[in-house]
C-alpha atoms as a PDB file:
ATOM      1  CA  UNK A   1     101.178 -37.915  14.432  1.00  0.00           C
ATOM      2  CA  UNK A   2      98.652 -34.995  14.920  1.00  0.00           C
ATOM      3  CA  UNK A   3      97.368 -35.918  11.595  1.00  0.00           C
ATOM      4  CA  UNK A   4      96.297 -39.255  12.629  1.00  0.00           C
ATOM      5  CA  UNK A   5      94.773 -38.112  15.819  1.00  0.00           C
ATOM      6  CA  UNK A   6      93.019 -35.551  14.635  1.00  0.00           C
ATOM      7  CA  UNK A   7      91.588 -37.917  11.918  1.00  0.00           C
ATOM      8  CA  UNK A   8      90.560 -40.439  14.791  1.00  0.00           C
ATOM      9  CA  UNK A   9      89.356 -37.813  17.316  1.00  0.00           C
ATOM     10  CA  UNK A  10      86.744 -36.584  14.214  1.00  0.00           C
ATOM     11  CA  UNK A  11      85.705 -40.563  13.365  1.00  0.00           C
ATOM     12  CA  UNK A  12      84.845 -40.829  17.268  1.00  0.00           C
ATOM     13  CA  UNK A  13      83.204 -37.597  16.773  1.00  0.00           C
ATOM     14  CA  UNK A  14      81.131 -38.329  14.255  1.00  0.00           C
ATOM     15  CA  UNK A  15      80.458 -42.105  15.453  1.00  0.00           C
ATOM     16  CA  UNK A  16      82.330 -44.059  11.975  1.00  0.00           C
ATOM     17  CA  UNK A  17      83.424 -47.495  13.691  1.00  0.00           C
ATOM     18  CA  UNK A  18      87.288 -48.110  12.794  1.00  0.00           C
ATOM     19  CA  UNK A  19      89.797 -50.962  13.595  1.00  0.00           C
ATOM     20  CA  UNK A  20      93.291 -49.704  13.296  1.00  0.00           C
ATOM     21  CA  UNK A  21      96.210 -51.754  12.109  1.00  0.00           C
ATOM     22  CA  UNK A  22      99.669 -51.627  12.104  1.00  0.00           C
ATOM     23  CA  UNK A  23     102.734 -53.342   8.978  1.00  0.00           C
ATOM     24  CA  UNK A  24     106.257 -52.692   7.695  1.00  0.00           C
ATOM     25  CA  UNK A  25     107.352 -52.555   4.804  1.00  0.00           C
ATOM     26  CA  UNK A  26     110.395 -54.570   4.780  1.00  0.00           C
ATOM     27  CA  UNK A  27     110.799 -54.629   1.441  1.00  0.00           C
ATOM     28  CA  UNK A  28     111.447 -51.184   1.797  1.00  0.00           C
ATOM     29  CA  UNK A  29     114.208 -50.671   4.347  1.00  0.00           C
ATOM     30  CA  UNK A  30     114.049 -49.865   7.852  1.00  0.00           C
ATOM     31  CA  UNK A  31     112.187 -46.933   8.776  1.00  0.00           C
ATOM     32  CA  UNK A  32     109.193 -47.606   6.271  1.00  0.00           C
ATOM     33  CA  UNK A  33     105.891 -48.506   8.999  1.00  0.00           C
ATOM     34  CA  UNK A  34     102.535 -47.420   8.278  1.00  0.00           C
ATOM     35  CA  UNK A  35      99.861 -47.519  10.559  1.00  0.00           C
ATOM     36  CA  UNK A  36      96.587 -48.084   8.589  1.00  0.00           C
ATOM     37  CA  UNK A  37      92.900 -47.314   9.875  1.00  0.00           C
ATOM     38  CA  UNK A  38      89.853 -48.866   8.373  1.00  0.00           C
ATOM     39  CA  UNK A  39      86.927 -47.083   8.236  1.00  0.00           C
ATOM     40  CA  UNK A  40      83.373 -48.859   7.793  1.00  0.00           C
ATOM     41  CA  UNK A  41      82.569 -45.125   5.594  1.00  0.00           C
ATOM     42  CA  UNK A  42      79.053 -46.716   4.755  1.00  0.00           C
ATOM     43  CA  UNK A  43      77.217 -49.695   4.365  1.00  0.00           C
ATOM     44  CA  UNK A  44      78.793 -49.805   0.954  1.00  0.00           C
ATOM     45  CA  UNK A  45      82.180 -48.615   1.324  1.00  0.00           C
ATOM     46  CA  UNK A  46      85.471 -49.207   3.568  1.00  0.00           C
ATOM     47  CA  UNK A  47      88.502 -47.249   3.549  1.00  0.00           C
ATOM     48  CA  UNK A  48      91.967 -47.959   4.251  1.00  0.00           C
ATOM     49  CA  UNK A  49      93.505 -44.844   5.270  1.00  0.00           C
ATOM     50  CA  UNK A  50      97.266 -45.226   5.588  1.00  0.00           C
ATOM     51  CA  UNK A  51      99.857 -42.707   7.646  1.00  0.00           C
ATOM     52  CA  UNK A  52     103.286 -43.717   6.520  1.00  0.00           C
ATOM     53  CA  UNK A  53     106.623 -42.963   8.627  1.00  0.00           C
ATOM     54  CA  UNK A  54     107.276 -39.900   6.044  1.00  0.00           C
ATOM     55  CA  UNK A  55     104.138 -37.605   7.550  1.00  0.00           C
ATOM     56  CA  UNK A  56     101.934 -38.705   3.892  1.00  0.00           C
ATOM     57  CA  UNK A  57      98.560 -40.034   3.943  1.00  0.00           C
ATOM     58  CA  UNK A  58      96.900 -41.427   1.582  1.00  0.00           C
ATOM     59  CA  UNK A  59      93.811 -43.505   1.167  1.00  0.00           C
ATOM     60  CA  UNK A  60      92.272 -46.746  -0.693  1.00  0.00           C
ATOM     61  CA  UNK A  61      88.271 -46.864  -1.006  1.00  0.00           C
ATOM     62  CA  UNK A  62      86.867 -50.203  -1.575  1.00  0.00           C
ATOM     63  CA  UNK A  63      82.992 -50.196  -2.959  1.00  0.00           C
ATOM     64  CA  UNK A  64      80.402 -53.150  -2.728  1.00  0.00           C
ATOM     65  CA  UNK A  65      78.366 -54.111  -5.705  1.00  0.00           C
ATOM     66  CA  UNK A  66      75.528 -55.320  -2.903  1.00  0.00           C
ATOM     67  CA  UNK A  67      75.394 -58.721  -1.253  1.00  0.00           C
ATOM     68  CA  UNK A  68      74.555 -62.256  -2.886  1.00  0.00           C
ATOM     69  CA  UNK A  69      73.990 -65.559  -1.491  1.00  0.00           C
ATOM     70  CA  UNK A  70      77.855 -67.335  -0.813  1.00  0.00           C
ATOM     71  CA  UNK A  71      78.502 -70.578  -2.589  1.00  0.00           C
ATOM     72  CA  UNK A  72      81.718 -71.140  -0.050  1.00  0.00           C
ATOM     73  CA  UNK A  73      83.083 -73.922  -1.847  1.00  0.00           C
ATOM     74  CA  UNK A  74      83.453 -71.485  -5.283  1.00  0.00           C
ATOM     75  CA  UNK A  75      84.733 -68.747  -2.551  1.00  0.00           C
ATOM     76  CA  UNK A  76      87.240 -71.417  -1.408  1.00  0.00           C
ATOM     77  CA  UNK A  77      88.525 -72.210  -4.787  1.00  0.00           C
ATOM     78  CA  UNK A  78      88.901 -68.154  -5.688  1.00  0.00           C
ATOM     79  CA  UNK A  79      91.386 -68.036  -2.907  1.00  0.00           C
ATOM     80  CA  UNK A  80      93.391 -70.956  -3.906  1.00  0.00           C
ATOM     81  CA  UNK A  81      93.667 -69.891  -7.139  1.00  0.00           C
ATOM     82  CA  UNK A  82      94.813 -66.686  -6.450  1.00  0.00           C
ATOM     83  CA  UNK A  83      97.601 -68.607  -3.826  1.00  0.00           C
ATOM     84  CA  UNK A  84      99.055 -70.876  -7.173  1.00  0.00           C
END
């Protein structure tokens, strides 16, 4: 635990918005939570910076190519297709 609030007392430090968010894994067994924290790191970048049950950390960085206009009916039929 002083891992994670040491990493959030330096993100309200240094003014980084974060949401934090909380899943099992009950796949997994009892005993497996992870509380995750995502980080707006830039304009172009958001983290995902997980703190298992175990004491390890470990992060996922996702990276935006820029922004382009939304066709929300092709959005709509990417996230069916990836629900079949």
């Amino acid at each position: 635990m002083d891992a994670l609030f040491s990493f959030l007392a330096e993100l309200e430090r240094l003014g980084v918005h974060y949401q934090i968010g909380y899943h099992t894994a009950p796949e997994f067994g009892p005993g497996n939570r992870t509380l995750t924290v995502h980080v707006t790191a830039s304009a172009w970048e958001l983290w995902e910076v997980d703190f298992h049950d175990d004491g390890t950390v470990d992060v996922e960085r996702f990276t935006s190519s820029g922004i382009e206009e939304a066709d929300l009916a092709q959005l709509m039929s990417e996230l069916g297709s990836d629900r079949d």
